[in-house]
C-alpha atoms as a PDB file:
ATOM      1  CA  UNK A   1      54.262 124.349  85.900  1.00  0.00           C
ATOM      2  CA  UNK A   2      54.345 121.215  84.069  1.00  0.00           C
ATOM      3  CA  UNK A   3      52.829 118.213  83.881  1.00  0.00           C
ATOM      4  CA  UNK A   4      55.116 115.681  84.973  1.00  0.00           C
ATOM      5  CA  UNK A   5      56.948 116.974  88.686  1.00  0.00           C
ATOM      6  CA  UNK A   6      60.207 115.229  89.638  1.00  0.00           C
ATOM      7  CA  UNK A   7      59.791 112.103  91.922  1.00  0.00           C
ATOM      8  CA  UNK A   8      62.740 111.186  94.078  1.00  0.00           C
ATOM      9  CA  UNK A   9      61.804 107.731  94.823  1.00  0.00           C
ATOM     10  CA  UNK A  10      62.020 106.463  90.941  1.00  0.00           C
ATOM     11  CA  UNK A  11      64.712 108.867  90.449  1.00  0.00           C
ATOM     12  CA  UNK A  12      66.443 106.649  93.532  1.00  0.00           C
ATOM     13  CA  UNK A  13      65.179 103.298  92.542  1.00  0.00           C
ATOM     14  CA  UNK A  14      66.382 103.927  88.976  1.00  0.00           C
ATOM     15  CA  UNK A  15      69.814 105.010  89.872  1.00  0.00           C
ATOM     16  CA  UNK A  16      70.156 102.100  92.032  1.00  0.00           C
ATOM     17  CA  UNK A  17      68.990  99.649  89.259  1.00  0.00           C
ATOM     18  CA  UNK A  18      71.481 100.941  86.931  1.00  0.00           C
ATOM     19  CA  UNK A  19      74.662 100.922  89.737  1.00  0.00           C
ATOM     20  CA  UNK A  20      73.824  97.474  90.616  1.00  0.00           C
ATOM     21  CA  UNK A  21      72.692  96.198  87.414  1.00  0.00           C
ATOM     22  CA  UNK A  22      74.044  93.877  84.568  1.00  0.00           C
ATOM     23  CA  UNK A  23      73.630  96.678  82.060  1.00  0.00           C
ATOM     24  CA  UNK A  24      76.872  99.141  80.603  1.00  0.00           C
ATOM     25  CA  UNK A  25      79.975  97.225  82.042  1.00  0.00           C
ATOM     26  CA  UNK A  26      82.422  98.785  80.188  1.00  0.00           C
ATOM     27  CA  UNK A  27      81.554 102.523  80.544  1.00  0.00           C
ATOM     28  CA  UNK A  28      81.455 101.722  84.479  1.00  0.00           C
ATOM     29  CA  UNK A  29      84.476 100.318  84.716  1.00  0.00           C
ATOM     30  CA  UNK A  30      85.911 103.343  82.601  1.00  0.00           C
ATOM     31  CA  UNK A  31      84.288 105.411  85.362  1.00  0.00           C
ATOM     32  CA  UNK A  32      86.592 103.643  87.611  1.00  0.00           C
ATOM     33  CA  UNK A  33      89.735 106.209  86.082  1.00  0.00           C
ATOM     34  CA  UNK A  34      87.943 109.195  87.180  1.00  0.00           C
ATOM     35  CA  UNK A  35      90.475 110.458  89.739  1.00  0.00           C
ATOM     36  CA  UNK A  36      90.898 109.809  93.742  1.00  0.00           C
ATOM     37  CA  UNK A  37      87.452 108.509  93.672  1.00  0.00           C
ATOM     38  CA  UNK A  38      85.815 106.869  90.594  1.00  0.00           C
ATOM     39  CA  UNK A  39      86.957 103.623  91.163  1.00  0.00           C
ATOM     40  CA  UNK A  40      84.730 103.509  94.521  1.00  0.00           C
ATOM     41  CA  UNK A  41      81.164 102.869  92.227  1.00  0.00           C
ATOM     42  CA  UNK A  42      82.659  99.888  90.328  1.00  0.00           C
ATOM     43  CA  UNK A  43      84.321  98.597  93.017  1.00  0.00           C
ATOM     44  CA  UNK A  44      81.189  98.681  95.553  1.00  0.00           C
ATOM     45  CA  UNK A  45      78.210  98.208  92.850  1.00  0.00           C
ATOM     46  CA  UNK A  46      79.544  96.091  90.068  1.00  0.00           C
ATOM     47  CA  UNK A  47      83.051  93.888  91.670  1.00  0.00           C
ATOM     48  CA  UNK A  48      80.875  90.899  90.645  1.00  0.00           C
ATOM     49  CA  UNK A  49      81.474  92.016  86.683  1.00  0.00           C
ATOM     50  CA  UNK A  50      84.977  91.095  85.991  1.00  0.00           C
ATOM     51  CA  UNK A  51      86.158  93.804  83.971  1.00  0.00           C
ATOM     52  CA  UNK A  52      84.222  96.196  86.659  1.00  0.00           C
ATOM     53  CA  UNK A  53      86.814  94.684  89.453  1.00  0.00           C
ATOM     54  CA  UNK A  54      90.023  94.333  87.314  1.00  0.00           C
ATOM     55  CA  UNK A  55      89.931  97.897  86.453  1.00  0.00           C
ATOM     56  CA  UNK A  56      88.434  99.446  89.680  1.00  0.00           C
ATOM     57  CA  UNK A  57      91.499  97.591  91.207  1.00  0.00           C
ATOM     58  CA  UNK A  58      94.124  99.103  88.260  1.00  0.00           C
ATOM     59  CA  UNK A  59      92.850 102.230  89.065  1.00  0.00           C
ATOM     60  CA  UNK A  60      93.105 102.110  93.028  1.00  0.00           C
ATOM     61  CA  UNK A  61      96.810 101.227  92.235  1.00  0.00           C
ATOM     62  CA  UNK A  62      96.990 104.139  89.960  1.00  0.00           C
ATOM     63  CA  UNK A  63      96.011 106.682  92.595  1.00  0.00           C
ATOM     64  CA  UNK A  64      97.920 105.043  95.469  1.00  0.00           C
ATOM     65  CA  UNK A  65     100.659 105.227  93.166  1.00  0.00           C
ATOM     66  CA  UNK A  66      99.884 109.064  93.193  1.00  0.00           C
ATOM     67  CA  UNK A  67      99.781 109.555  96.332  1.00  0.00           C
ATOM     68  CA  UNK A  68     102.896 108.089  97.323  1.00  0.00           C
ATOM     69  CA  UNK A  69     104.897 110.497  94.369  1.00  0.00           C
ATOM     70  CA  UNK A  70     103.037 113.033  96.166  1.00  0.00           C
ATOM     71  CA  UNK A  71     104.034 112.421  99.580  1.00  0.00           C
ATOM     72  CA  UNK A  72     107.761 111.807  98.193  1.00  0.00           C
ATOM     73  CA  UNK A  73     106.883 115.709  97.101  1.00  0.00           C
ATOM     74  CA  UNK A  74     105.438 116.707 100.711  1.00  0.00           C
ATOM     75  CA  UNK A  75     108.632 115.164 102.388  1.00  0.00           C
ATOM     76  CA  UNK A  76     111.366 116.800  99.777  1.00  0.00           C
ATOM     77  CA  UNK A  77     109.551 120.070 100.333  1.00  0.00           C
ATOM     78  CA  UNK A  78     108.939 119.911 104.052  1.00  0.00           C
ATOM     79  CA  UNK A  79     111.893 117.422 106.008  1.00  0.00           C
ATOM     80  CA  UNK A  80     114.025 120.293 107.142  1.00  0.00           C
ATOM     81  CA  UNK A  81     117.066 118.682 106.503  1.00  0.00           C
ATOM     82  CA  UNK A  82     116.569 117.838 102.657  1.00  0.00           C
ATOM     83  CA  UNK A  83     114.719 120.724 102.350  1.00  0.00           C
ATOM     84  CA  UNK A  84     118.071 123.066 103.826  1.00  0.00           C
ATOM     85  CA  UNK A  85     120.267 120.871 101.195  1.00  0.00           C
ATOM     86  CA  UNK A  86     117.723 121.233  98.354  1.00  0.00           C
ATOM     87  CA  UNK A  87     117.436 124.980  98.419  1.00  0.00           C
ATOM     88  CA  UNK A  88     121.727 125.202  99.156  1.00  0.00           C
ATOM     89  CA  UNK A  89     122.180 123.539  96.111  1.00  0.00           C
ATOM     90  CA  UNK A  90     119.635 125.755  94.344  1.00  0.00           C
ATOM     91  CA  UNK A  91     117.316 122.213  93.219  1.00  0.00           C
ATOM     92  CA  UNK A  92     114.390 122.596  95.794  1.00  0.00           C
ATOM     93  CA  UNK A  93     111.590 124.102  93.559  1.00  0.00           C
ATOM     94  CA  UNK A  94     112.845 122.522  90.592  1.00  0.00           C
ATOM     95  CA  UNK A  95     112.709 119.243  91.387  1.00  0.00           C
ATOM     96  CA  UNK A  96     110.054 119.190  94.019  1.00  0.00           C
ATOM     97  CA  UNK A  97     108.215 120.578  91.065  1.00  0.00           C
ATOM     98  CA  UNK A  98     109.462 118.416  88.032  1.00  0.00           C
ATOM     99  CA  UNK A  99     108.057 115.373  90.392  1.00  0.00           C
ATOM    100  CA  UNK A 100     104.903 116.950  90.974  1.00  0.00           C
ATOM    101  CA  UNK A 101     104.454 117.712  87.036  1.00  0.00           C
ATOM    102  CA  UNK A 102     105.428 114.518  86.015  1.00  0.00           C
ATOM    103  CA  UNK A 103     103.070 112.937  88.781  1.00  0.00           C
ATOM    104  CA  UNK A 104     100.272 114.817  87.394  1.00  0.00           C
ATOM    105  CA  UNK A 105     100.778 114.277  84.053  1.00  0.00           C
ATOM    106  CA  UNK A 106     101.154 110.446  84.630  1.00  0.00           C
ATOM    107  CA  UNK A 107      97.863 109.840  86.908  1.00  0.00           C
ATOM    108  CA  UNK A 108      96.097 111.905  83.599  1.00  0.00           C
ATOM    109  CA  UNK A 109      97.945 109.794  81.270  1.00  0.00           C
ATOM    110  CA  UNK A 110      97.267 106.539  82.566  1.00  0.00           C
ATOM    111  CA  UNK A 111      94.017 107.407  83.592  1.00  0.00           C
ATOM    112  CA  UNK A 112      93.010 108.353  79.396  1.00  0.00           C
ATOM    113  CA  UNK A 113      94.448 104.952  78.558  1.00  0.00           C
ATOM    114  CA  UNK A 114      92.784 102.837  81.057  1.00  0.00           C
ATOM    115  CA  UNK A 115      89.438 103.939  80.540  1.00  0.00           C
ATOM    116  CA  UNK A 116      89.811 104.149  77.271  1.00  0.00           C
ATOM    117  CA  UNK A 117      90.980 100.513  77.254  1.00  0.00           C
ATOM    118  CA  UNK A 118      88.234  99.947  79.917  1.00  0.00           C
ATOM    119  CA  UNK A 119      85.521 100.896  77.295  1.00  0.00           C
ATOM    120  CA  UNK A 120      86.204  99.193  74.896  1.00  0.00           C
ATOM    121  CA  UNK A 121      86.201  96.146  76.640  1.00  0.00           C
ATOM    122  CA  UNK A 122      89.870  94.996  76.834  1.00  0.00           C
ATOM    123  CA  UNK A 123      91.418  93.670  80.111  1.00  0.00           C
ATOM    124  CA  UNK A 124      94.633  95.920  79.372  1.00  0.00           C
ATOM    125  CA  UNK A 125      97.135  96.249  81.845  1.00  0.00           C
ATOM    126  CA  UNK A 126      98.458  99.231  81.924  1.00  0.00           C
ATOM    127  CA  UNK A 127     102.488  99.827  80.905  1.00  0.00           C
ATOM    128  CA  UNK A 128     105.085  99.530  83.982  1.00  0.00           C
ATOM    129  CA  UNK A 129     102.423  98.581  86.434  1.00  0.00           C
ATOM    130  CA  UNK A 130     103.569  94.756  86.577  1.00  0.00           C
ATOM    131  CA  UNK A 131     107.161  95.486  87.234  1.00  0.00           C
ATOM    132  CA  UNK A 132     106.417  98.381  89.896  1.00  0.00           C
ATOM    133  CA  UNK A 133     104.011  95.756  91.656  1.00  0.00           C
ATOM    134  CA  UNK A 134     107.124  93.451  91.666  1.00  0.00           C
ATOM    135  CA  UNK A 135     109.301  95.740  93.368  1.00  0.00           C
ATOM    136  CA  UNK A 136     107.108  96.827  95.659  1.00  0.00           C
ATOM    137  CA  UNK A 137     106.220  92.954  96.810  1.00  0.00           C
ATOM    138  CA  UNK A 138     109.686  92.767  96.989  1.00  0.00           C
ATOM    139  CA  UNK A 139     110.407  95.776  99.226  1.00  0.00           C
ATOM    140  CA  UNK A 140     107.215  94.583 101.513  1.00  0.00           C
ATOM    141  CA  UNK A 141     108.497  90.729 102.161  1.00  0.00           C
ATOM    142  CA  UNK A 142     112.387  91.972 102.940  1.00  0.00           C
ATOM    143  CA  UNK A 143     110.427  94.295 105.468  1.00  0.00           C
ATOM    144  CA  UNK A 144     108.482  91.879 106.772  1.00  0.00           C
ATOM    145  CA  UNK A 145     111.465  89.833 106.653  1.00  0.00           C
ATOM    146  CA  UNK A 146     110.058  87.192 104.630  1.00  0.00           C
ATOM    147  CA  UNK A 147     110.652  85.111 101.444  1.00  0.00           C
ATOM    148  CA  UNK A 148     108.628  85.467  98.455  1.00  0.00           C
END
């Protein structure tokens, strides 16, 4: 055996000096693109480092974003009704599938491009997201059934 044996306590206090730490902001907020779940260590350990929160945030509305193309998916596939009328008109697997492709391909897309934007320091909104954010605020307030 060797010398040196693994000790879990500095492994632990190391690990939590670099999370919370001042050190490597722009590779952690490129972590933050991982999918479903990378954005939940910049978001937690470093939201005090701006470009830690602005891209942790990007990339929550990235995966939301994913989600909701993939429930549009779920309920094309599944609703009995659109799903009968779908498979009558001989589009069901196509273009529950085309959606689910292109879904894919976009969270991987956008995902490349923000971190690499991420890591390199830049603040870099990423294309189409300021427009969708738009519509959706304005779909929300006419729900709510307010102005704004």
């Amino acid at each position: 055996m060797s010398d040196q044996r693994f000790n879990t306590r500095e492994f632990l206090e190391e690990t939590k000096r670099l999370l919370e730490g001042e050190e490597y902001p722009n590779l952690f907020a490129a972590i933050s693109y991982i999918p479903f779940l990378g954005w939940v260590i910049p978001w937690f350990f470093r939201k005090k480092q701006e470009i830690c929160k602005f891209h942790a945030l990007q990339a929550i509305k990235l995966n939301l974003g994913f989600v909701f193309l993939y429930l549009v998916v779920w309920f094309l596939r599944e609703f009995p009704i659109l799903s009968t009328i779908l498979k009558w008109i001989h589009a069901n697997p196509v273009v529950t599938d085309f959606i689910s492709y292109v879904a894919w391909l976009a969270l991987l897309g956008y995902g490349i491009l923000g971190a690499l934007q991420a890591y390199q320091g830049k603040l870099f909104v990423l294309p189409l997201f300021p427009e969708i954010e738009n519509e959706v605020r304005k779909i929300l307030s006419k729900i709510r059934g307010t102005q704004g």
